[in-house]
C-alpha atoms as a PDB file:
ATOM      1  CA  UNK A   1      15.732   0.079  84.410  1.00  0.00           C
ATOM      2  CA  UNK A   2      14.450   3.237  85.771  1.00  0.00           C
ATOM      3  CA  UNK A   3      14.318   3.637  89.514  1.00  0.00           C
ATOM      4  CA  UNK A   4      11.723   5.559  91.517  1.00  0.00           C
ATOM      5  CA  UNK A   5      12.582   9.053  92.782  1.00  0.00           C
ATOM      6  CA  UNK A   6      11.157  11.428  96.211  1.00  0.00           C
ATOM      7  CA  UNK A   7       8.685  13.119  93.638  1.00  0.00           C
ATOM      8  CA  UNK A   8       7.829  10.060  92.161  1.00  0.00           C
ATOM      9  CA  UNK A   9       6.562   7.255  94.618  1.00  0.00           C
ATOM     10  CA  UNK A  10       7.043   3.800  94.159  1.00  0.00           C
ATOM     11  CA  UNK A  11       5.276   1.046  96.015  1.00  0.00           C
ATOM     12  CA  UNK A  12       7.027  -0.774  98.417  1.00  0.00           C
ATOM     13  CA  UNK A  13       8.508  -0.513 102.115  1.00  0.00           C
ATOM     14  CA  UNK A  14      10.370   2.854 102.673  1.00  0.00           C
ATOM     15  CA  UNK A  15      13.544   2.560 105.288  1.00  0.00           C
ATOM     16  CA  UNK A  16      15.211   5.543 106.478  1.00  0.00           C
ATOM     17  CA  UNK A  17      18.392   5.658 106.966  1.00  0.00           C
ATOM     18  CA  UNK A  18      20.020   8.402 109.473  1.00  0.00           C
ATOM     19  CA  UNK A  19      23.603   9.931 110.876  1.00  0.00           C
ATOM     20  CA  UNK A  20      24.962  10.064 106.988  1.00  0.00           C
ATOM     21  CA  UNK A  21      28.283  11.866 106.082  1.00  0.00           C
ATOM     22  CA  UNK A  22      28.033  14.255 103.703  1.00  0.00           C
ATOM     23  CA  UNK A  23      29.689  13.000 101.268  1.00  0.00           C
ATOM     24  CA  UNK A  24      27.565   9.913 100.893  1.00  0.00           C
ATOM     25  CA  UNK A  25      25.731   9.048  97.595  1.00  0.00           C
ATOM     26  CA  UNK A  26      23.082   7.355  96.126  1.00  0.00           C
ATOM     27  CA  UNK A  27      25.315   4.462  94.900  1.00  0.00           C
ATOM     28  CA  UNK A  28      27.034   3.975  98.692  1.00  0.00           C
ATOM     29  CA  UNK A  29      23.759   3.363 100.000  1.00  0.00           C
ATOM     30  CA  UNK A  30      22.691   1.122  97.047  1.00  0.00           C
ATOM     31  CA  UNK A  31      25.885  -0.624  97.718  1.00  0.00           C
ATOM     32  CA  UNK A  32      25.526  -0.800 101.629  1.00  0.00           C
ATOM     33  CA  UNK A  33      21.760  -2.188 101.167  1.00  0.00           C
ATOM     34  CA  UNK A  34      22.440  -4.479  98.184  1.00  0.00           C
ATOM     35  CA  UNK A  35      22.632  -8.045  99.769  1.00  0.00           C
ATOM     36  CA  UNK A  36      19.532  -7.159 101.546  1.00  0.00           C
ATOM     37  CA  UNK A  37      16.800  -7.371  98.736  1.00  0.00           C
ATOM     38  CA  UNK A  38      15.526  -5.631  96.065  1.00  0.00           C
ATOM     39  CA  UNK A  39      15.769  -1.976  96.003  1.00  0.00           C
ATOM     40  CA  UNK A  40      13.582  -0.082  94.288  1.00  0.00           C
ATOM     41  CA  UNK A  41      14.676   3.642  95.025  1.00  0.00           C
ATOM     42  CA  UNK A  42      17.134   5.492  97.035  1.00  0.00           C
ATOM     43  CA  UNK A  43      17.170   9.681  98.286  1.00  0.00           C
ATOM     44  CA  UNK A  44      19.577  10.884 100.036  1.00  0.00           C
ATOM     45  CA  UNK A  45      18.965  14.708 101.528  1.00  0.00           C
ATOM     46  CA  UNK A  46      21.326  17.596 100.437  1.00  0.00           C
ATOM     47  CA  UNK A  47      19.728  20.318 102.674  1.00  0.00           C
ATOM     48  CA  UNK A  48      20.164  19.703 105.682  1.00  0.00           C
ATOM     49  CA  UNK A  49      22.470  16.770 104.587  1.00  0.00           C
ATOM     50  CA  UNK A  50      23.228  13.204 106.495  1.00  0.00           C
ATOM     51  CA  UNK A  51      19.442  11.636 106.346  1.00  0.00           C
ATOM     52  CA  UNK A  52      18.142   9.341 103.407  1.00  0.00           C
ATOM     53  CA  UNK A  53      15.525   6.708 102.269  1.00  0.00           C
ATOM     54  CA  UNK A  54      15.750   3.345 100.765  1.00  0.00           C
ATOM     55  CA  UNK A  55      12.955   1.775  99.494  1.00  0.00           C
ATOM     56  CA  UNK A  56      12.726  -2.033  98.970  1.00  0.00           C
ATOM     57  CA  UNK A  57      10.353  -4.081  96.957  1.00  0.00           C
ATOM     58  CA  UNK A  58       9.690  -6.344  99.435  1.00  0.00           C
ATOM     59  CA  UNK A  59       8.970  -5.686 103.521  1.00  0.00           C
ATOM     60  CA  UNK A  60      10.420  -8.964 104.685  1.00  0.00           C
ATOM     61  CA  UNK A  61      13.640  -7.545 103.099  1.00  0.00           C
ATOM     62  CA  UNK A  62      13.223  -3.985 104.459  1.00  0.00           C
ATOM     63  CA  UNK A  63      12.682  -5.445 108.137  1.00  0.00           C
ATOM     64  CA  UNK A  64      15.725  -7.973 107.491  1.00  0.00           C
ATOM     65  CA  UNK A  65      17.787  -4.735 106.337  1.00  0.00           C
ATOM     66  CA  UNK A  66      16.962  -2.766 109.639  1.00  0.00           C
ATOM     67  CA  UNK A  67      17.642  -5.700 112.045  1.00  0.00           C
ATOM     68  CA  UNK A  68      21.215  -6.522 109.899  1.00  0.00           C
ATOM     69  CA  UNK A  69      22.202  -2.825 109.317  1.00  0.00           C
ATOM     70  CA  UNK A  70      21.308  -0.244 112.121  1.00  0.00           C
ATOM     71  CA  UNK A  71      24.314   0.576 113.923  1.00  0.00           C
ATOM     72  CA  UNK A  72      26.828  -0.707 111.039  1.00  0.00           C
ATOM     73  CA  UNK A  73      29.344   2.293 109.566  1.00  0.00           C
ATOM     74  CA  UNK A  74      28.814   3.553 106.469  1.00  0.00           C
ATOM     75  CA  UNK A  75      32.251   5.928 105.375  1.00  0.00           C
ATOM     76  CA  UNK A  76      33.029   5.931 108.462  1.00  0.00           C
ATOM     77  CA  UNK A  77      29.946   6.725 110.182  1.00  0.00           C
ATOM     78  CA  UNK A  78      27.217   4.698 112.497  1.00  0.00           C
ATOM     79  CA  UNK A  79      23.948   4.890 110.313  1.00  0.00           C
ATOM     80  CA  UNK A  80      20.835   4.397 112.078  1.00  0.00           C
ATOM     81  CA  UNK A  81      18.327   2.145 110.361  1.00  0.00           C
ATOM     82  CA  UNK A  82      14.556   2.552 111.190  1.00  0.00           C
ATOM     83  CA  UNK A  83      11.365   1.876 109.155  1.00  0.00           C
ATOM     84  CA  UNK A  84      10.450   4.930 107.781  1.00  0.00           C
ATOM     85  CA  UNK A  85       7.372   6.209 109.477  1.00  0.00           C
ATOM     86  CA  UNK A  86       5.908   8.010 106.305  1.00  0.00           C
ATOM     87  CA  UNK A  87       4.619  11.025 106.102  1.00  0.00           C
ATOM     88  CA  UNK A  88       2.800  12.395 109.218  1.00  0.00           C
ATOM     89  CA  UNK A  89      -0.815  12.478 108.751  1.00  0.00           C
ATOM     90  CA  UNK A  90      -3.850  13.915 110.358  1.00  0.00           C
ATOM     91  CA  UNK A  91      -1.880  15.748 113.097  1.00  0.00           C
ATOM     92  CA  UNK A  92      -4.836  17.899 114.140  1.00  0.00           C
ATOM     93  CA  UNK A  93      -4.737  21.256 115.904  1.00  0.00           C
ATOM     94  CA  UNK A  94      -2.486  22.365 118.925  1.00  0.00           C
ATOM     95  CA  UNK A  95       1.029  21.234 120.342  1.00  0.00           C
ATOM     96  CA  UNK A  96       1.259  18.080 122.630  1.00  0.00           C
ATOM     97  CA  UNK A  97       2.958  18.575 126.085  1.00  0.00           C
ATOM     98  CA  UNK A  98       7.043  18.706 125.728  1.00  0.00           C
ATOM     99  CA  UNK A  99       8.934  15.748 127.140  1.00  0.00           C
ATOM    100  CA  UNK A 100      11.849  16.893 129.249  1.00  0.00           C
ATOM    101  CA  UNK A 101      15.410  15.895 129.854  1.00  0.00           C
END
């Protein structure tokens, strides 16, 4: 079966998934996320690289996959796992006061 693309939404709970290496694909994240549920599409960024997205049919399974994998390696690397936020909406005018270090 077809999965869903960026372009082409598909209903369910997006997680993102951060701190790839490069040389990551679709199929090592579909193989890193498989025993947590149902996946029902993947993205990985090419420009800038080392972000992506995995969506998952269900949101018990997306929660269960952020709580199991955030912090595990993936090639070699420690991927952060978050709930993906979504896209930013209703921002409204004018910058917000920097934080500082």
């Amino acid at each position: 079966q077809k999965m869903g693309d960026w372009h082409n939404p598909v209903p369910g709970t997006k997680v993102y998934v951060g701190n790839l290496d490069r040389s990551t694909d679709k199929r090592d994240l579909e193989d890193f996320f498989r025993d947590s549920g149902k996946i029902v599409a993947t993205w990985i960024a090419r420009n800038p690289p080392g972000f992506g997205f995995v969506t998952f049919e269900d949101p018990y399974d997306a929660k269960d996959a952020i709580k199991d994998l955030d912090g595990r390696e993936l090639r070699g690397k420690r991927v952060s796992v978050q709930l993906s936020s979504g896209p930013k909406s209703g921002r409204g005018g004018g910058g917000g006061g920097g934080g500082g270090g």
